[in-house]
Protein backbone atom coordinates (compact mmCIF):
# COMPACT_ATOMS: atom_id res chain seq x y z
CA UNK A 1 30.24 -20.21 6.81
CA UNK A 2 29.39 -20.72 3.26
CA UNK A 3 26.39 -23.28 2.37
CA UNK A 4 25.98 -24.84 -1.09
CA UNK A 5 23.60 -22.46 -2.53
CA UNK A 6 26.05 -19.42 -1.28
CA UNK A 7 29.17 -21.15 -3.95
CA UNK A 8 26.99 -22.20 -6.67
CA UNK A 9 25.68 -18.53 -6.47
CA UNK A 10 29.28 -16.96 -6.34
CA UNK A 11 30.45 -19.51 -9.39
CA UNK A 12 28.24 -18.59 -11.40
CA UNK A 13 28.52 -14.77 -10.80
CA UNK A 14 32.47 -15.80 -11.95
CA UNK A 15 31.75 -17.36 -14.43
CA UNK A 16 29.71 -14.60 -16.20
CA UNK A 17 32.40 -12.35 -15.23
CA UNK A 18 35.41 -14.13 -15.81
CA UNK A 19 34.72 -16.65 -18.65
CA UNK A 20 35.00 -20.22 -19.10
CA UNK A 21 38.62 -19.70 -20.05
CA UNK A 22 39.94 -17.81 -17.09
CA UNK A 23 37.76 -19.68 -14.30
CA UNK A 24 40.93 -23.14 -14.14
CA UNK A 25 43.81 -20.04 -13.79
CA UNK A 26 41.69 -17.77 -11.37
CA UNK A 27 41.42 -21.12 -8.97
CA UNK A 28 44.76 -22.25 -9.56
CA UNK A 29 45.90 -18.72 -8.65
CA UNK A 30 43.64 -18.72 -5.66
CA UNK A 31 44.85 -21.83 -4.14
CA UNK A 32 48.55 -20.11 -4.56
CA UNK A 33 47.55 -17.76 -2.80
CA UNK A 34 45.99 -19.63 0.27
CA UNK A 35 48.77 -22.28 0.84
CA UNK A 36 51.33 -19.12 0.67
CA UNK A 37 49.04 -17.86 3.44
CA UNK A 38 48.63 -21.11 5.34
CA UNK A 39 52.80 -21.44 4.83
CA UNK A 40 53.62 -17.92 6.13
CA UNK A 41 51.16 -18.43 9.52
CA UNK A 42 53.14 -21.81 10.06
CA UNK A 43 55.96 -20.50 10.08
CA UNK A 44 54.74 -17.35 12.20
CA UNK A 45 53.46 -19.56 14.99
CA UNK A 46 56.86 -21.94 14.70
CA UNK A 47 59.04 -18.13 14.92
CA UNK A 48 56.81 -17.08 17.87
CA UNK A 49 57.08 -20.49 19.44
CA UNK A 50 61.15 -20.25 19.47
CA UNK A 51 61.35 -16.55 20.72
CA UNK A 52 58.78 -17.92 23.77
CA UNK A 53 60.81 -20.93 24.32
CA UNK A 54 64.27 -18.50 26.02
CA UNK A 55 61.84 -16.61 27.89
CA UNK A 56 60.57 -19.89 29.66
CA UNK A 57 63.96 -20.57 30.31
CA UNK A 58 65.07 -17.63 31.80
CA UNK A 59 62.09 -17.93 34.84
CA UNK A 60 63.14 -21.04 35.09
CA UNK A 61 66.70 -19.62 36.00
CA UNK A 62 65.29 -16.64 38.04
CA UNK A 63 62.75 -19.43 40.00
CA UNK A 64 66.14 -21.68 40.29
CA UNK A 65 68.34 -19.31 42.00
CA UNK A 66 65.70 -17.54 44.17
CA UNK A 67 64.92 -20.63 45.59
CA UNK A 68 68.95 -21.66 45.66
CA UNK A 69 69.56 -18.18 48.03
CA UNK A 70 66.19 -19.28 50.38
CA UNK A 71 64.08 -16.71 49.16
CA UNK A 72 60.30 -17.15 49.48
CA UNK A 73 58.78 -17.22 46.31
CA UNK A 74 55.35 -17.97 46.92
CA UNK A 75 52.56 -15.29 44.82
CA UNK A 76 55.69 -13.43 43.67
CA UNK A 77 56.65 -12.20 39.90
CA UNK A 78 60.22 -12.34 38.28
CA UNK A 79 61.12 -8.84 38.96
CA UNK A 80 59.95 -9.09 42.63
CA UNK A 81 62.56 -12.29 42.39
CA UNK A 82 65.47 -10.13 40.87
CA UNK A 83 64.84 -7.31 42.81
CA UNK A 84 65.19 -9.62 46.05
CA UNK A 85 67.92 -11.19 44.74
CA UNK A 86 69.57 -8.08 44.11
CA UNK A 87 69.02 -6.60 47.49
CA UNK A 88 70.31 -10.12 49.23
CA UNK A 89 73.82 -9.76 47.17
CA UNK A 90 73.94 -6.32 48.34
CA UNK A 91 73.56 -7.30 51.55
CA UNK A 92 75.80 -9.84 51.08
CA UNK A 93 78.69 -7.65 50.08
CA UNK A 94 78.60 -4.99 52.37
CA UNK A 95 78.78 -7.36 55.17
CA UNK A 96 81.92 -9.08 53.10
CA UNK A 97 83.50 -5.49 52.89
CA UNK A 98 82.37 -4.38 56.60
CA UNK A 99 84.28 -7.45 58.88
């Protein structure tokens, strides 16, 4: 991204506007601000991770009990799978209620 010559260059453009005596807190305050980035996007991905993780689970269940009632469930999607399973309760219960 950057070569040498690129952050000499930019150094010494601080340095002439900053000062010898600000340079150590302007770095120390820039590496702050860095690992409180890196920290937050950790723990970003490790949040988006955990909301992804009950979704995975919850095909799993859909794929479980389609399969469970003999439904074919080749090149289908989970609502196809619920709306199946829906329509073979229904089914289901107005024979129940018609005998």
């Amino acid at each position: 991204m950057f070569g040498t010559e690129d952050i000499l260059l930019i150094l010494i453009v601080a340095l002439f506007l900053f000062g010898p005596n600000k340079l150590p807190e302007l770095a120390r305050s820039l590496g702050k601000a860095t690992g409180e980035f890196k920290k937050a996007q950790i723990q970003s991905e490790s949040e988006l991770k955990q909301m992804v993780k009950p979704l995975d689970n919850k095909d799993e269940k859909i794929h479980n009990l389609a399969v469970e009632m003999s439904l074919d469930i080749q090149n289908k999607s989970d609502e196809q799978l619920i709306e199946e399973i829906r329509s073979k309760i229904r089914s289901n219960e107005v024979l129940k209620t018609g005998l």
